[in-house]
Protein backbone atom coordinates (compact mmCIF):
# COMPACT_ATOMS: atom_id res chain seq x y z
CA UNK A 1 -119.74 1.73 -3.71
CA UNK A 2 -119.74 2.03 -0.10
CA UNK A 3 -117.96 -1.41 1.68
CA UNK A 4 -120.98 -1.83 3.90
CA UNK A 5 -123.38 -2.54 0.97
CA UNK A 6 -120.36 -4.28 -0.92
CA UNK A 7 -120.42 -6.93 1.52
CA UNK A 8 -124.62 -7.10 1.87
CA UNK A 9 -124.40 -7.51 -1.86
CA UNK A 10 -121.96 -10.16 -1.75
CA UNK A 11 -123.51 -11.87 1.16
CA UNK A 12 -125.19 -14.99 -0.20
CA UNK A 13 -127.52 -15.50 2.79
CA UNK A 14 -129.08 -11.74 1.87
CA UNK A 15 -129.68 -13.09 -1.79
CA UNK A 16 -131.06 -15.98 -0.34
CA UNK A 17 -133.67 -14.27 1.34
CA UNK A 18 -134.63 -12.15 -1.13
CA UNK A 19 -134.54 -15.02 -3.69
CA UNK A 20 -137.26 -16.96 -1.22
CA UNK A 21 -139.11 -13.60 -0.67
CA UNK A 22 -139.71 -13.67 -4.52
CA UNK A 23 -140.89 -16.83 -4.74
CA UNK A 24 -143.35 -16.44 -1.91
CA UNK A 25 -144.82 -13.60 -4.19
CA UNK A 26 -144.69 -15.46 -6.82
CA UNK A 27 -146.90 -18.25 -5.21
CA UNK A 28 -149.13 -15.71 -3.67
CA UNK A 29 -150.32 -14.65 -7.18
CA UNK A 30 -150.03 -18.12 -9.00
CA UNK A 31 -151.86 -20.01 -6.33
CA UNK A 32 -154.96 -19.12 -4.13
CA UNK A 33 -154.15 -21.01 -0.46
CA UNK A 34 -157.41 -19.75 0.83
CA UNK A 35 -159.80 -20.40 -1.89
CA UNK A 36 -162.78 -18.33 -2.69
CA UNK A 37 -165.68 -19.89 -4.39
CA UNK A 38 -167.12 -16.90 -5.03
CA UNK A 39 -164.35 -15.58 -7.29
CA UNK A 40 -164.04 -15.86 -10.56
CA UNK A 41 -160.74 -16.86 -11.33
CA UNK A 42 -159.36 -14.20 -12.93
CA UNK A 43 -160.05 -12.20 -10.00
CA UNK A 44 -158.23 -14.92 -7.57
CA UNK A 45 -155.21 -14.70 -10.20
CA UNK A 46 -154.72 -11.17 -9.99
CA UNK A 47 -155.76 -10.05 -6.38
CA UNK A 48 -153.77 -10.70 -3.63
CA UNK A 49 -156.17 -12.21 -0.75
CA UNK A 50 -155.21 -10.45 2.69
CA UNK A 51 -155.24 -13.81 4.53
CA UNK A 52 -152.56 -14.94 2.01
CA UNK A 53 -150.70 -11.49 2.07
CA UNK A 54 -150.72 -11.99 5.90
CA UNK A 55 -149.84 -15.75 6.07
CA UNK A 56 -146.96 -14.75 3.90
CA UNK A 57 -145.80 -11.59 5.31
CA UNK A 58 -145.67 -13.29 9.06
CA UNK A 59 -143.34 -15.94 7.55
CA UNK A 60 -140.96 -13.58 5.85
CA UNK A 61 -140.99 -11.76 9.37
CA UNK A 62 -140.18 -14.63 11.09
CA UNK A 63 -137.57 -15.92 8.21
CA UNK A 64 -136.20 -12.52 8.67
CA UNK A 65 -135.67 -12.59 12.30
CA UNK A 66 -133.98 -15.99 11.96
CA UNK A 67 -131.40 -14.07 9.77
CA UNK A 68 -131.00 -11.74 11.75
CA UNK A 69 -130.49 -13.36 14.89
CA UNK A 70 -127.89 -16.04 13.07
CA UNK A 71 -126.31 -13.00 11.43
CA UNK A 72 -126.16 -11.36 15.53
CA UNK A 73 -124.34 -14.85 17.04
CA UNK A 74 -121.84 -14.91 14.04
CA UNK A 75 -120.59 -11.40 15.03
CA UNK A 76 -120.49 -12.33 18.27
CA UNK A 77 -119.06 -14.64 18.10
CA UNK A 78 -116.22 -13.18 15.68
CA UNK A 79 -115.71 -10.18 18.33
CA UNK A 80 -115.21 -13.05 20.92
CA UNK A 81 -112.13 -15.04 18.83
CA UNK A 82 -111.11 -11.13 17.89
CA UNK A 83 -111.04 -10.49 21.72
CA UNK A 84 -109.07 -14.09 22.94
CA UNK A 85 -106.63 -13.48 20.02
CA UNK A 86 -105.61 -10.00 21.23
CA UNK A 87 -105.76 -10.70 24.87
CA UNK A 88 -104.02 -13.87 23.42
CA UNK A 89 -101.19 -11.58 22.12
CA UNK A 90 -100.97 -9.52 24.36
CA UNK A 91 -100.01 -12.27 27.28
CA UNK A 92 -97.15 -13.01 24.47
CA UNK A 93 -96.12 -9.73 24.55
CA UNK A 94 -96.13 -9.56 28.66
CA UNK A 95 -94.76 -12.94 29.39
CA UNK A 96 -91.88 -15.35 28.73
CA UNK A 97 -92.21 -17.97 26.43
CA UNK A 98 -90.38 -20.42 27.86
CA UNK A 99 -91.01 -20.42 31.62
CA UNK A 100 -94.84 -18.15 31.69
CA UNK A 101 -93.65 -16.01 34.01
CA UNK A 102 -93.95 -11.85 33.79
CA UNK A 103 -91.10 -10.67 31.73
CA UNK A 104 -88.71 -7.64 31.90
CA UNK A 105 -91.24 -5.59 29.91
CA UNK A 106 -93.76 -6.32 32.57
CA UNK A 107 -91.40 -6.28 35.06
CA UNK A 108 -90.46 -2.94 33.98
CA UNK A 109 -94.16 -1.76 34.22
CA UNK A 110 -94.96 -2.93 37.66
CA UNK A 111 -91.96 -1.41 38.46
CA UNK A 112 -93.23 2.17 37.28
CA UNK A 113 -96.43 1.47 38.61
CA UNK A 114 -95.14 1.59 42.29
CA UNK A 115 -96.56 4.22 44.80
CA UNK A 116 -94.04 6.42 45.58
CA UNK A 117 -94.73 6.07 49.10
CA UNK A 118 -94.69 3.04 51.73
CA UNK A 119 -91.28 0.32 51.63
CA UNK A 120 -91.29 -1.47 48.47
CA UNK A 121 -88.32 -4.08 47.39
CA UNK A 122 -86.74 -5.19 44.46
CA UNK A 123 -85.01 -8.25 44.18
CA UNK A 124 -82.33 -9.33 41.60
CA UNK A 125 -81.51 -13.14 41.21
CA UNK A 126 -79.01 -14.82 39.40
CA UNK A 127 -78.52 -18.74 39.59
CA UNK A 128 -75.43 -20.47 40.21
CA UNK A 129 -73.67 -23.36 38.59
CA UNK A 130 -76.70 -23.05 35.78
CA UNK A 131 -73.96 -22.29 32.79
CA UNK A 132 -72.30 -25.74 33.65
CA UNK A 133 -75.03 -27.70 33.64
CA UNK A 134 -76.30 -25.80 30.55
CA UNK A 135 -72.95 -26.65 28.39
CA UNK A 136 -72.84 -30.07 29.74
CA UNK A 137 -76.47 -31.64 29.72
CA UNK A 138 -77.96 -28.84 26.64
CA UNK A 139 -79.84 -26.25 26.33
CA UNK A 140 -82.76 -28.93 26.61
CA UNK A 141 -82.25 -29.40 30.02
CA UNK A 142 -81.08 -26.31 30.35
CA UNK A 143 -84.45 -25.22 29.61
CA UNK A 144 -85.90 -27.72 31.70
CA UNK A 145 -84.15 -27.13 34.79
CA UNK A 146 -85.42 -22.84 34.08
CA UNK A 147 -88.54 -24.04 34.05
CA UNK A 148 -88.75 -25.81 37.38
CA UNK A 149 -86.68 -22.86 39.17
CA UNK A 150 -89.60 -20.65 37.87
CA UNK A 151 -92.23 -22.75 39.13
CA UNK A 152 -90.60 -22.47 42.85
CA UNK A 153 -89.62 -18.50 42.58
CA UNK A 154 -93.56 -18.07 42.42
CA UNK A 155 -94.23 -20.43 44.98
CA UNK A 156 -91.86 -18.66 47.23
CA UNK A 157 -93.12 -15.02 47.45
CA UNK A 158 -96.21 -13.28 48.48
CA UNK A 159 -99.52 -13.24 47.03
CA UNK A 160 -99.23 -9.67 44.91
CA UNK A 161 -95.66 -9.70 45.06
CA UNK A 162 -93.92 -9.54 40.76
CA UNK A 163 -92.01 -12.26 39.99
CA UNK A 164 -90.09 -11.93 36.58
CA UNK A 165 -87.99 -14.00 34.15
CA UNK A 166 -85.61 -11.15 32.80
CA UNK A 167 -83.80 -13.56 30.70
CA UNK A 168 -81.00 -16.07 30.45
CA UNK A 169 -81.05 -17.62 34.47
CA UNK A 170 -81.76 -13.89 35.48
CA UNK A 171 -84.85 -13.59 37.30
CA UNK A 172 -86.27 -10.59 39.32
CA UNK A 173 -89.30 -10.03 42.31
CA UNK A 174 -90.62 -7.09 42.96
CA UNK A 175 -92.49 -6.89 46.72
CA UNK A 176 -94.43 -3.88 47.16
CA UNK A 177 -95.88 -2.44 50.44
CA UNK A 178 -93.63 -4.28 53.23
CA UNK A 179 -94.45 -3.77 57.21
CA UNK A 180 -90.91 -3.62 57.51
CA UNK A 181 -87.23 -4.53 55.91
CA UNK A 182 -87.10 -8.04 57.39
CA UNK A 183 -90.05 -9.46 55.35
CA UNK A 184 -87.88 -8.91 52.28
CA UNK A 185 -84.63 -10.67 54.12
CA UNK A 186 -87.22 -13.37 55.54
CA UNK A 187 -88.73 -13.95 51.49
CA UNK A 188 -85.01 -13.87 50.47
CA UNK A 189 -84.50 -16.80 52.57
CA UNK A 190 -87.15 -18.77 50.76
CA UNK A 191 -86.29 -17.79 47.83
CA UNK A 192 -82.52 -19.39 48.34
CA UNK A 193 -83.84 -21.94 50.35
CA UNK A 194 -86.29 -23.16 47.65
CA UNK A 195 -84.11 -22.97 44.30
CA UNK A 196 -81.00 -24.92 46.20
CA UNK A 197 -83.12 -28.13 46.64
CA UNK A 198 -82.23 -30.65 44.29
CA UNK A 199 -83.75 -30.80 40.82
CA UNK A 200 -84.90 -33.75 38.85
CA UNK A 201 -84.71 -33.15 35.28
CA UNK A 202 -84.67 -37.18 33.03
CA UNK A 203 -83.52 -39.30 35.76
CA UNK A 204 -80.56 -36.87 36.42
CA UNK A 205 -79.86 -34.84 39.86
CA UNK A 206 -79.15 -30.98 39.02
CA UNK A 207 -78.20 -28.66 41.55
CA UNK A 208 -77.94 -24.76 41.38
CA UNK A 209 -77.99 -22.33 43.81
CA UNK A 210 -78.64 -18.67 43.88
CA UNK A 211 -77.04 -14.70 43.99
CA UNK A 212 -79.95 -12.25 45.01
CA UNK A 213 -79.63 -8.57 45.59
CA UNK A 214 -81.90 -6.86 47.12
CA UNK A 215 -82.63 -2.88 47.16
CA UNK A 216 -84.92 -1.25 49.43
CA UNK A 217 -87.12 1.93 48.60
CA UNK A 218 -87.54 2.75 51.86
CA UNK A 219 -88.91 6.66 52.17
CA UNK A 220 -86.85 8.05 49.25
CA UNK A 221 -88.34 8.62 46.24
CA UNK A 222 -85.97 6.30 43.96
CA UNK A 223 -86.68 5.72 40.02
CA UNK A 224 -87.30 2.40 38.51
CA UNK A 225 -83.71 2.62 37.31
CA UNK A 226 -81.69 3.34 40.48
CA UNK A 227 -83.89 0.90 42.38
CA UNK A 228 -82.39 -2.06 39.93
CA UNK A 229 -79.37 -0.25 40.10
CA UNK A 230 -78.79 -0.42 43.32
CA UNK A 231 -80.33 -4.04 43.26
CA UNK A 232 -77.39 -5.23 40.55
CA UNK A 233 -74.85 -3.63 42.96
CA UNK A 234 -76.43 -5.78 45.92
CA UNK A 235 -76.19 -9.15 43.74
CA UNK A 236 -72.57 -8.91 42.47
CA UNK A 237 -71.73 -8.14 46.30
CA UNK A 238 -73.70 -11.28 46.77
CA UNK A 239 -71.95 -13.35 44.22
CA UNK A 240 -69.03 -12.80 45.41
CA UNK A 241 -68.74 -13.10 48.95
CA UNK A 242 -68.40 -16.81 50.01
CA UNK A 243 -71.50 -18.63 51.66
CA UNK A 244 -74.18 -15.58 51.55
CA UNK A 245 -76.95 -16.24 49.45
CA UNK A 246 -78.42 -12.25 49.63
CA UNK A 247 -77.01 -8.75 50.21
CA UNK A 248 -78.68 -5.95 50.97
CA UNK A 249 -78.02 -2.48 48.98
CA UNK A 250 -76.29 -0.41 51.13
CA UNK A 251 -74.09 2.54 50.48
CA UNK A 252 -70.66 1.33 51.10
CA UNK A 253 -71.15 -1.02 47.18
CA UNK A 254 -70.84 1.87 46.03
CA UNK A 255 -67.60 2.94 43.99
């Protein structure tokens, strides 16, 4: 048996329709609504009157549309839970769990998704002094303290600008289609600026600061890889010299 008329069979609205259908027939040849004098009454038990038949027949209609219409909302309203669950999952699948922001995999996709023309940036960003805090205070406010730093890397760059948790107290921002180099250097700056204030996680004062590398597409046509290659290579430079919070990729990191 087909699984389309499985599930009308099993459907106990359908039965219930057809049960009350049945009994309106039933009535409509055990009782006369619209009497006729002039009948004997064998004739009125065995002839179906056509203002009965009608009566009847507009109120099955009608009893019928109700179904359907009821049966119409449930569906959609099962395609619309279908819809939020998979949209649902699929913001999982794009986003970090414990901060909300983008993560690598959707980094990795805006990423591909850059014209290969115009200045784009990308920008790698590690936080310092996060491990110490992390092993003394717990992961809990460990966690805490990510959280907040997230909250101000999005506040700090450009409307249409990627910002991404890659993981751990990595983080990433991708700024496509820059006027010139010094906007990135300029959103750099706020980016620094804004994760080195003081944080207030359960009455205690945190501080971190930040390493960020940044690498520059500029009118070669670099690959998604060598772009955060050359970004890494910016923020180790970064990280290590004393008192500069960003580096710009340049060719003398390498080697």
């Amino acid at each position: 048996m087909e699984p389309g008329i499985r599930a009308l069979l099993s459907n106990r609205s359908v039965w219930f329709v057809v049960l009350l259908a049945m009994a309106g027939l039933y009535g409509i040849f055990a009782f006369d609504i619209f009497r006729d004098e002039t009948s004997s009454v064998t004739d009125r038990k065995l002839r179906i009157e056509l203002d009965e038949f009608l009566l009847f027949a507009s109120a099955l209609i009608l009893l019928l549309f109700s179904y359907g219409l009821n049966q119409h909302r449930a569906r959609g309203r099962e395609r619309d839970r279908r819809i939020a669950a998979e949209r649902s999952a699929r913001d999982l699948g794009y986003h970090d769990a414990l901060t909300g922001m983008p993560n690598r995999r959707a980094f990795d996709e805006a990423l591909a998704k850059l014209s290969p023309s115009g200045l784009h940036a990308v920008l790698m960003l590690d936080l310092n002094g996060f491990k110490a805090i992390n092993d003394t205070h717990g992961h809990g406010m460990g966690d805490a303290l990510l959280r907040v730093v997230a909250d101000r890397i999005a506040g700090a760059v450009r409307e249409g600008d990627t910002a991404a948790r890659l993981g751990g107290d990595e983080f990433a921002v991708i700024t496509p289609g820059l006027a010139n180099p010094e906007i990135v250097k300029l959103i750099a700056g706020r980016l620094a600026e804004s994760i080195a204030r003081p944080v207030f996680v359960e009455g205690r004062t945190l501080h971190v600061g930040t390493g960020i590398g940044i690498a520059l597409s500029r009118a070669e046509k670099l690959t998604p890889v060598e772009l955060t290659r050359r970004a890494d290579l910016a923020l180790y430079a970064a990280k290590r010299s004393e008192g500069v919070s960003f580096r710009l990729y340049g060719p003398e990191l390498e080697g």
